[in-house]
N, C-alpha and C. Protein backbone atom coordinates (compact mmCIF):
# COMPACT_ATOMS: atom_id res chain seq x y z
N UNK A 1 -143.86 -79.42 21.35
CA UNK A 1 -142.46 -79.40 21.62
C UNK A 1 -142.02 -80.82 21.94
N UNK A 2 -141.41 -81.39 21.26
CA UNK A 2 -140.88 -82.73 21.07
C UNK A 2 -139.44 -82.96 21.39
N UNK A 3 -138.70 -83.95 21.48
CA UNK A 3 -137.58 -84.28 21.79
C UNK A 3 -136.61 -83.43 20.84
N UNK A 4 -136.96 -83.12 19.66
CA UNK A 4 -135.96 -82.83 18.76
C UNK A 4 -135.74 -80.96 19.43
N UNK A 5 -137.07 -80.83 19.63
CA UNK A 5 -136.51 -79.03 20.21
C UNK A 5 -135.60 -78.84 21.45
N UNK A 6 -135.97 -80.15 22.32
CA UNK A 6 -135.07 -80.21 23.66
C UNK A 6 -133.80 -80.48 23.05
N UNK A 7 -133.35 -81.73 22.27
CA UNK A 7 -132.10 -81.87 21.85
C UNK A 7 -131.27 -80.76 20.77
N UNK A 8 -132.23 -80.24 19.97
CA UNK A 8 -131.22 -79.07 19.49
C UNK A 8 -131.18 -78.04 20.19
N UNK A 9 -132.11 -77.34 21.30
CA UNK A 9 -131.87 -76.29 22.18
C UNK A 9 -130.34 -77.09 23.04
N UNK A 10 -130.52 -77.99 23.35
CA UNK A 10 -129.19 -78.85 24.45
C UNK A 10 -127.52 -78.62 23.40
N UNK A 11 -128.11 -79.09 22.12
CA UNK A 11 -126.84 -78.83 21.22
C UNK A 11 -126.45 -77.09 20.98
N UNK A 12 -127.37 -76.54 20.82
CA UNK A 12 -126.97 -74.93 21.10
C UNK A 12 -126.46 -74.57 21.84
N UNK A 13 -126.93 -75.18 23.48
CA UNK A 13 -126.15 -74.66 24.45
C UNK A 13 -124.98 -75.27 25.07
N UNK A 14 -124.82 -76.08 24.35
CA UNK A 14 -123.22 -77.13 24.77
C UNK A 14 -122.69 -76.66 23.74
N UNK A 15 -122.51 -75.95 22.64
CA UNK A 15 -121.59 -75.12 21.35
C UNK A 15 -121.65 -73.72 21.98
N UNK A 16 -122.35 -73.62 22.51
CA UNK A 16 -122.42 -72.04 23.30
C UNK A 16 -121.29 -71.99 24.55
N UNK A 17 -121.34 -73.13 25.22
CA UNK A 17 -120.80 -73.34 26.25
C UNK A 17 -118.92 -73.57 26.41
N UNK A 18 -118.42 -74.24 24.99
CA UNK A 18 -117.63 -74.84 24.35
C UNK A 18 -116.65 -73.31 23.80
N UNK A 19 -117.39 -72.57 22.65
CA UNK A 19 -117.32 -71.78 22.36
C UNK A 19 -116.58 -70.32 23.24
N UNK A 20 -117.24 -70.33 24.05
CA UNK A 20 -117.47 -69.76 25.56
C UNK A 20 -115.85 -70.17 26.17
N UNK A 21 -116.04 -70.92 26.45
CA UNK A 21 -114.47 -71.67 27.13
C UNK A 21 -113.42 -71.69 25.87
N UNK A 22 -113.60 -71.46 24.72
CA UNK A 22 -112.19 -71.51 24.26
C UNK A 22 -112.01 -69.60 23.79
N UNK A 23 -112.56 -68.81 23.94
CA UNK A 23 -112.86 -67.87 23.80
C UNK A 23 -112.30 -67.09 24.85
N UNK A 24 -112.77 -67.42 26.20
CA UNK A 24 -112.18 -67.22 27.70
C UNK A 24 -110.86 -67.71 27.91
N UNK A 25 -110.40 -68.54 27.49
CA UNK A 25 -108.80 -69.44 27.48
C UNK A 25 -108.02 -68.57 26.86
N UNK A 26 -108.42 -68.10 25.49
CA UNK A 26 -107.49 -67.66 24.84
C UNK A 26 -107.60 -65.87 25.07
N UNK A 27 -108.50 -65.19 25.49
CA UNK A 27 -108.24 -63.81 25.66
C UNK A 27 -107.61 -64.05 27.68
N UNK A 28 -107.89 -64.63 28.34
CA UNK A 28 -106.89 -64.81 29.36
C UNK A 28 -105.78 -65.02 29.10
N UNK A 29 -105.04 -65.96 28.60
CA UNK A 29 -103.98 -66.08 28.04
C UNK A 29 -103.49 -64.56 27.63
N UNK A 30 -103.41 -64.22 26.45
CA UNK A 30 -103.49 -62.48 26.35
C UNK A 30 -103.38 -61.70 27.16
N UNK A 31 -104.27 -61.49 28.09
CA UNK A 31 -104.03 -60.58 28.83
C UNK A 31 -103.36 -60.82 30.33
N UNK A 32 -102.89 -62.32 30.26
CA UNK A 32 -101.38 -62.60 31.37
C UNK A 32 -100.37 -61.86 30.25
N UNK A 33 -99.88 -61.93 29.19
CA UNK A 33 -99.29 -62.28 28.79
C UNK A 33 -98.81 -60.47 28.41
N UNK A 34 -99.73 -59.62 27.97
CA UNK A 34 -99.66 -58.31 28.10
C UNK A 34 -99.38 -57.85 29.45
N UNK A 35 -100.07 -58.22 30.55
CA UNK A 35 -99.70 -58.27 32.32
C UNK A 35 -98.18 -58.76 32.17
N UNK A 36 -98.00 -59.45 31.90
CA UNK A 36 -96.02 -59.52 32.02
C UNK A 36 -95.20 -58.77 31.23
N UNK A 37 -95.76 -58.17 29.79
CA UNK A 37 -94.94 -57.41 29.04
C UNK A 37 -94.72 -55.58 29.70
N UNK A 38 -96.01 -55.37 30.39
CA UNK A 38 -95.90 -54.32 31.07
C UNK A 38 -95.02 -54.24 32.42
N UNK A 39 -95.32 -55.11 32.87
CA UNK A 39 -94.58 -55.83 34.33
C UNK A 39 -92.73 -55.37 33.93
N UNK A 40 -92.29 -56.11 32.26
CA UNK A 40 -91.38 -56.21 32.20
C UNK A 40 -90.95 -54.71 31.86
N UNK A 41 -91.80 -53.96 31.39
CA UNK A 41 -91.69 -52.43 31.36
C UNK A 41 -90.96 -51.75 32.02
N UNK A 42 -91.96 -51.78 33.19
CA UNK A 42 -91.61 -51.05 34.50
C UNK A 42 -90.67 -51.15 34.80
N UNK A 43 -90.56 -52.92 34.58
CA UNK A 43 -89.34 -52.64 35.65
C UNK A 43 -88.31 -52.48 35.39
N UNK A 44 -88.08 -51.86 33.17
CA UNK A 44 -86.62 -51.85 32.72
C UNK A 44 -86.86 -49.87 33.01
N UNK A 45 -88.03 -49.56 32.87
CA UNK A 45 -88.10 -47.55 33.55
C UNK A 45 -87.36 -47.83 34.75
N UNK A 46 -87.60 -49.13 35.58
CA UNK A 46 -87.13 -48.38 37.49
C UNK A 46 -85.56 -48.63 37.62
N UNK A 47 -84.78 -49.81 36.30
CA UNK A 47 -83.59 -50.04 36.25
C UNK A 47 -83.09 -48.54 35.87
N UNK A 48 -83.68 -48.39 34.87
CA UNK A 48 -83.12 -46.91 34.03
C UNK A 48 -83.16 -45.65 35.01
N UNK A 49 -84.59 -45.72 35.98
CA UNK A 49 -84.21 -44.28 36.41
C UNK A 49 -83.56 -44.20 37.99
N UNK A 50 -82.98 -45.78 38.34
CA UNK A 50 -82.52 -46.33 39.61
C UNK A 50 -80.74 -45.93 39.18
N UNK A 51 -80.19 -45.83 37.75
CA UNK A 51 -79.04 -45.90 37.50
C UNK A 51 -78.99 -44.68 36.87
N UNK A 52 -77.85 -44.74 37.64
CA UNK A 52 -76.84 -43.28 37.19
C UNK A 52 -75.15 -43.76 37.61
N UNK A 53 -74.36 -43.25 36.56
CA UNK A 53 -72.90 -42.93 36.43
C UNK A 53 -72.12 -41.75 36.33
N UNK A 54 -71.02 -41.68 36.58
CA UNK A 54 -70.25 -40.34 36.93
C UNK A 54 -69.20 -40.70 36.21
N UNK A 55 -68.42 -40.03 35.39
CA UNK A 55 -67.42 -40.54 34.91
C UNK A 55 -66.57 -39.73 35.80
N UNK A 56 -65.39 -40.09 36.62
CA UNK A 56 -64.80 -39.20 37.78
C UNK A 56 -63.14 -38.37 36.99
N UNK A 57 -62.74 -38.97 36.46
CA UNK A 57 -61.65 -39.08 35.57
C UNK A 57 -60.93 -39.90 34.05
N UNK A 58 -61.00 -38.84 32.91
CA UNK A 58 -60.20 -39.33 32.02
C UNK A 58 -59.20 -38.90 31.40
N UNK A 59 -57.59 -39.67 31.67
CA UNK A 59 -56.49 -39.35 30.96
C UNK A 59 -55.43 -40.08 30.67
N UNK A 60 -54.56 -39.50 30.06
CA UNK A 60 -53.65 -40.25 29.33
C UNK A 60 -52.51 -40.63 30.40
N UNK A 61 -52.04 -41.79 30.28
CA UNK A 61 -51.22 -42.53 31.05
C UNK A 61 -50.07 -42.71 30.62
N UNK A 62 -50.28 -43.04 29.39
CA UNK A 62 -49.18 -43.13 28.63
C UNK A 62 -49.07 -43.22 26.50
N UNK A 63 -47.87 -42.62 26.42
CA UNK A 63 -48.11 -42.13 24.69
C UNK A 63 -48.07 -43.07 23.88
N UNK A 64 -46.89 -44.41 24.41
CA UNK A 64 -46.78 -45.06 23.44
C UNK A 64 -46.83 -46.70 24.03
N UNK A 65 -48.28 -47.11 23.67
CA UNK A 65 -49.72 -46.82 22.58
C UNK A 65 -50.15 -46.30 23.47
N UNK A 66 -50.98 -45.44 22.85
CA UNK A 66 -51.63 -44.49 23.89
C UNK A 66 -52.81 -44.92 24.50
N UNK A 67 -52.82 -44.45 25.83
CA UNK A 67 -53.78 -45.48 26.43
C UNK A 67 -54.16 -44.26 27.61
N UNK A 68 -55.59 -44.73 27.61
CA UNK A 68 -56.60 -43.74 28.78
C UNK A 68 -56.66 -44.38 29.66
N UNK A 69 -56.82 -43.72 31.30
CA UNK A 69 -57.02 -44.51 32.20
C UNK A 69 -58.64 -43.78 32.26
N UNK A 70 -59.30 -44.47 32.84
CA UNK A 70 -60.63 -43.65 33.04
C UNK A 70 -61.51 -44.21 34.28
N UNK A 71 -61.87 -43.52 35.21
CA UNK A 71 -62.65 -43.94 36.50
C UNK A 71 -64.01 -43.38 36.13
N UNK A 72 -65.02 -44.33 36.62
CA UNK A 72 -66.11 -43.93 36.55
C UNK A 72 -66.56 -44.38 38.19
N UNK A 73 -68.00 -43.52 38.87
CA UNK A 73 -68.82 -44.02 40.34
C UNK A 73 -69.92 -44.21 39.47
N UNK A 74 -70.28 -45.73 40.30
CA UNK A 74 -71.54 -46.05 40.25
C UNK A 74 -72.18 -44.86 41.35
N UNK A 75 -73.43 -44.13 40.72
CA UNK A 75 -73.91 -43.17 41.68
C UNK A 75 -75.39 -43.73 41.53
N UNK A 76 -75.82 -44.53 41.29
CA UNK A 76 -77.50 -44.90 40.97
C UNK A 76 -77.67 -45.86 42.23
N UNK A 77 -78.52 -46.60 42.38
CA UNK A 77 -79.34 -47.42 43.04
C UNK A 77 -78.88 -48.84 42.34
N UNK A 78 -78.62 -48.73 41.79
CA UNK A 78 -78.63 -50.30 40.78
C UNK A 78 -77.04 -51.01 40.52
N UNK A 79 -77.06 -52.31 40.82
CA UNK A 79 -76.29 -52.97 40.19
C UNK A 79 -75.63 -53.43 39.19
N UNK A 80 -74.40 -52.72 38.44
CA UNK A 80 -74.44 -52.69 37.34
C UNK A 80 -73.41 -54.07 36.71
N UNK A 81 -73.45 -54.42 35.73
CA UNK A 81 -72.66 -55.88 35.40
C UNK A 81 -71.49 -55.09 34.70
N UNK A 82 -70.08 -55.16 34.66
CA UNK A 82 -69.16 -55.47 33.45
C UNK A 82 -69.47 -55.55 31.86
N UNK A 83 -69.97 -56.70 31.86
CA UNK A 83 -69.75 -57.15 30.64
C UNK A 83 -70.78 -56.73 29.76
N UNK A 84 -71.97 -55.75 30.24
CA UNK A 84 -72.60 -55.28 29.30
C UNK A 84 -72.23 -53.71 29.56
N UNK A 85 -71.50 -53.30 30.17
CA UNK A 85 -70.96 -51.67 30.20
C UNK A 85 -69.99 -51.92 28.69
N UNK A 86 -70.23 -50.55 28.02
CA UNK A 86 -69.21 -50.27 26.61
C UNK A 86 -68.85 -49.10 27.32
N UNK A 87 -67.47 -48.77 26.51
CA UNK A 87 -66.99 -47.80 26.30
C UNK A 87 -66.44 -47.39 25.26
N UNK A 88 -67.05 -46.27 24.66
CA UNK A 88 -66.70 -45.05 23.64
C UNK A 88 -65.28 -43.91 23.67
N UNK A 89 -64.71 -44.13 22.82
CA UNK A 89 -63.24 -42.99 22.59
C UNK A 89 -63.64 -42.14 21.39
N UNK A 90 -64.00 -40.96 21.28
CA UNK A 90 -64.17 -40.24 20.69
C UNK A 90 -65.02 -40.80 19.62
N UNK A 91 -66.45 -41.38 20.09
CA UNK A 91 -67.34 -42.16 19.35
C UNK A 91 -67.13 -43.10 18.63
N UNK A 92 -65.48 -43.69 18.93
CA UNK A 92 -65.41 -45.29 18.39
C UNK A 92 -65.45 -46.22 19.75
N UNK A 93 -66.14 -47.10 19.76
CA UNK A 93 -66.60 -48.61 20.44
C UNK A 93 -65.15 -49.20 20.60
N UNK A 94 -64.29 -48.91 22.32
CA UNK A 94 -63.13 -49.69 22.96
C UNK A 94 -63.78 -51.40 22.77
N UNK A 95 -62.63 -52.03 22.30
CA UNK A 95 -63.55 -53.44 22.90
C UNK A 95 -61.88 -53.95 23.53
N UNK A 96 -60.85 -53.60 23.91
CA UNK A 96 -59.63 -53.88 24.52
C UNK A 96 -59.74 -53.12 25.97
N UNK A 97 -60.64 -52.80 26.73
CA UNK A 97 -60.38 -52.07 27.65
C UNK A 97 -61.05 -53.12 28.74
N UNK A 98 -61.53 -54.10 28.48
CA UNK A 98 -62.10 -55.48 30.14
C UNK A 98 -60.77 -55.87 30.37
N UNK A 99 -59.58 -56.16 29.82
CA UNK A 99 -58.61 -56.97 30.37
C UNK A 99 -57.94 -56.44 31.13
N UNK A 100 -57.99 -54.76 31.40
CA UNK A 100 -57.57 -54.40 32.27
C UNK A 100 -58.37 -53.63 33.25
N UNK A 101 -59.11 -54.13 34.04
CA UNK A 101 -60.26 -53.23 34.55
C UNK A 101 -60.41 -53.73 35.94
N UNK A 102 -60.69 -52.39 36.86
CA UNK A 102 -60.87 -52.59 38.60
C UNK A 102 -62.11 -52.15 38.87
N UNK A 103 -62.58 -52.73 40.27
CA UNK A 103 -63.75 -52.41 40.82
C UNK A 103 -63.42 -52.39 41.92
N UNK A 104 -62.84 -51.08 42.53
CA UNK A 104 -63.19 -50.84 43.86
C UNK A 104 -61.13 -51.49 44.22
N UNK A 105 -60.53 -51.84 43.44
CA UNK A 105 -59.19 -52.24 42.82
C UNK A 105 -59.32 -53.74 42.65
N UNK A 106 -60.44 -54.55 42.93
CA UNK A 106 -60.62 -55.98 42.56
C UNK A 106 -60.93 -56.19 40.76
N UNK A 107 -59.58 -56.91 40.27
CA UNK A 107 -59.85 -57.84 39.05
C UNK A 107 -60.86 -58.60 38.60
N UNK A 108 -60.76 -59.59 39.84
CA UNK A 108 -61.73 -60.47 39.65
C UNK A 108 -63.18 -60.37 39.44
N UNK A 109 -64.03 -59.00 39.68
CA UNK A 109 -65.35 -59.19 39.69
C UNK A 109 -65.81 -58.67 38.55
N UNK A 110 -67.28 -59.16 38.49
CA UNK A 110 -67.89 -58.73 36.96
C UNK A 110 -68.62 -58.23 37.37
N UNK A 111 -68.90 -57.44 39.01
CA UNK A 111 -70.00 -56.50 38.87
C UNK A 111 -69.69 -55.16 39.49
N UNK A 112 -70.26 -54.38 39.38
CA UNK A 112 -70.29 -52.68 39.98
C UNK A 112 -71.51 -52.67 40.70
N UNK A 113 -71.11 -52.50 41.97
CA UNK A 113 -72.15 -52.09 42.96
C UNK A 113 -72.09 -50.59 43.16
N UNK A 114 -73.29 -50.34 43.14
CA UNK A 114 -73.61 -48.38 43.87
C UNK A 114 -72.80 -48.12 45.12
N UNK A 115 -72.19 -46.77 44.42
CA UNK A 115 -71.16 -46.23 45.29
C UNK A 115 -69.41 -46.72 45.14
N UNK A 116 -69.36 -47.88 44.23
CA UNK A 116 -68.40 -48.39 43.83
C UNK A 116 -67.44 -47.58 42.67
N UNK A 117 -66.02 -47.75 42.26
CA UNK A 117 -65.16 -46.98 41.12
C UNK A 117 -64.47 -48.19 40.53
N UNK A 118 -65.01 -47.55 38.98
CA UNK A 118 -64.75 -48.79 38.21
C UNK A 118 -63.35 -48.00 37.41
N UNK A 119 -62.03 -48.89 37.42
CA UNK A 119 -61.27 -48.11 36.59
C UNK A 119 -60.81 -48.71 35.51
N UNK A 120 -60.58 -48.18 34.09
CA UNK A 120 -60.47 -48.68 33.44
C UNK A 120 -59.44 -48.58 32.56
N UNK A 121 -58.59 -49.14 31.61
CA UNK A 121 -57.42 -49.05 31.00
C UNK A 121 -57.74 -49.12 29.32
N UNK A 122 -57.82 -48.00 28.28
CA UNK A 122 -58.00 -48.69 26.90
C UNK A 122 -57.54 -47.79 25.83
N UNK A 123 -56.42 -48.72 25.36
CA UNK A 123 -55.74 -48.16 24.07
C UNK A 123 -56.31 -47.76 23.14
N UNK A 124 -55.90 -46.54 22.80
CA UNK A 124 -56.66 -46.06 21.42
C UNK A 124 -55.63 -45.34 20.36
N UNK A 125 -55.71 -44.96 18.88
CA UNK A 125 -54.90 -44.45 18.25
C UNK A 125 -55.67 -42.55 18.38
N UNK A 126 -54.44 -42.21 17.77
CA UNK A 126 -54.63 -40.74 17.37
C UNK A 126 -54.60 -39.97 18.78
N UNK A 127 -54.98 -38.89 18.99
CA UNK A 127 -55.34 -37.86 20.11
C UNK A 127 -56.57 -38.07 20.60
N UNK A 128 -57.12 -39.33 21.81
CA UNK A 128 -58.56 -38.89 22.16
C UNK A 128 -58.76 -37.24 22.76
N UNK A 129 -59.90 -37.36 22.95
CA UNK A 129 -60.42 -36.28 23.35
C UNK A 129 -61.38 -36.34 24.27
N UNK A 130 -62.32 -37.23 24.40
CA UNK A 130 -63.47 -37.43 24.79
C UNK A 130 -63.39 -39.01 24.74
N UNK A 131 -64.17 -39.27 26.32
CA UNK A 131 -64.31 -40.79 26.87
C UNK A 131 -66.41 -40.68 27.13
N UNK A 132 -66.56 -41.84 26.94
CA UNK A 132 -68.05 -42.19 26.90
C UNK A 132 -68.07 -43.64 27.57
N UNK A 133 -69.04 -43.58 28.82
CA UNK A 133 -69.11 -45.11 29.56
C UNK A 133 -70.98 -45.07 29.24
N UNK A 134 -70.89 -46.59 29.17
CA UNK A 134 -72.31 -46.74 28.58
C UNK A 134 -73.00 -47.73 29.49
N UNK A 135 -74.11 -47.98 30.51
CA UNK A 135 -74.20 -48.88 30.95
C UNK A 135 -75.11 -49.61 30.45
N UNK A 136 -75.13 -50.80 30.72
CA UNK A 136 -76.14 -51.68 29.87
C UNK A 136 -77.83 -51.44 29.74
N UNK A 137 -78.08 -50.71 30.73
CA UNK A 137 -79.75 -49.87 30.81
C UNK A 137 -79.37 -48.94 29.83
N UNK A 138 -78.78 -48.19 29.32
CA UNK A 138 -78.28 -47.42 28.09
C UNK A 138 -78.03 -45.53 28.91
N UNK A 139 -77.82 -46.12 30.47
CA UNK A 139 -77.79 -44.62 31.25
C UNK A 139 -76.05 -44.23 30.78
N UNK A 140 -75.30 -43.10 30.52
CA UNK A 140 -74.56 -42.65 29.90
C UNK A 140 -73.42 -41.78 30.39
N UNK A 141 -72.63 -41.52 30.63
CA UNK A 141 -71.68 -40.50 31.40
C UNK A 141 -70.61 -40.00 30.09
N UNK A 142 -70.33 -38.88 30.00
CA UNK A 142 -69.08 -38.47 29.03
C UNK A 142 -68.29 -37.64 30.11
N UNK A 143 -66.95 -37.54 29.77
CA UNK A 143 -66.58 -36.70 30.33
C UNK A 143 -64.45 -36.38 29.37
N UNK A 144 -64.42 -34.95 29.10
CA UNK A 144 -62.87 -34.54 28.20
C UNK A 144 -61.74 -35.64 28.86
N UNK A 145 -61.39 -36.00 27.43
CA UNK A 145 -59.87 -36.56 27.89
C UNK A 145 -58.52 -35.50 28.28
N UNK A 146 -57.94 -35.81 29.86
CA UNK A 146 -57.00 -34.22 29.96
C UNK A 146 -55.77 -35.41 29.39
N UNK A 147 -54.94 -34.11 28.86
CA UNK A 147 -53.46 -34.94 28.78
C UNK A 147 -52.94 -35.46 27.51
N UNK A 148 -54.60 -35.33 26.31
CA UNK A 148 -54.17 -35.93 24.94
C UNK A 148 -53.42 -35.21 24.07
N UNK A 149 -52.21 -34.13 24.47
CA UNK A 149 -51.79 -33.65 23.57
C UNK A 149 -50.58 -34.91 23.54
N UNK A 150 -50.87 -35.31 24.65
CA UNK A 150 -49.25 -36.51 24.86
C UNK A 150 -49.36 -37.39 23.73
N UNK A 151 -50.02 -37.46 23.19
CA UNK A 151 -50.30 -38.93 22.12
C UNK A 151 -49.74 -38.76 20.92
């Protein structure tokens, strides 16, 4: 056993070693990286099953243009934003109904806190019938439009 068996056993185990460490780098990596996609899971299940809405009232205000007033309660656990809540009129997408909208009767805010009433103002054509509030976790409230024979 001569120098050459010590030096290629030494080169085996420094490619072994090498090997080893980029092998370990990159399945760690991975499995942080799956560890945060689950992480981010959870925690859009605990948004979703932390939120709930009530739609409290929807009706007509007035015929000409006809326009719904509609209150919804935050009844969930969760903080909900404005600007990603939609609202649905007889399964068409309001996008005129933020410029007139209260929280609790404040203009100014863009958020809905639990236990809060969001009210809302949005013109639509024809006879609604049915109002749909959507919150941005995709939790859902419907509730009959009274009053649309006025339209």
């Amino acid at each position: 056993m001569g120098v050459s068996v010590s030096s290629s056993f030494a080169v085996i185990v420094v490619g072994a070693l090498v090997a080893f460490g980029v092998f370990y780098s990159a399945s760690a990596n991975s499995f942080e990286r799956v560890q945060e996609a689950n992480q981010g899971q959870n925690d859009r299940f605990d948004r979703v099953q932390n939120t709930r809405i009530t739609v409290t009232a929807a009706e007509v205000i007035d015929s000409t243009p006809c326009t719904v007033r509609v209150n919804a309660t935050n009844d969930g656990e969760t903080a909900l934003a404005l600007p990603d809540t939609d609202v649905l009129v007889d399964g068409v997408y309001a996008t005129d109904w933020a410029a007139d909208t209260r929280v609790e009767g404040d203009r100014n805010t863009s958020d809905w806190f639990p236990a809060e009433r969001l009210s809302l103002n949005v013109t639509v054509d024809g006879t609604p019938e049915r109002v749909k509030v959507v919150t941005g976790s995709g939790v859902a409230a419907t509730r009959p439009i009274t009053g649309g024979s006025a339209c």
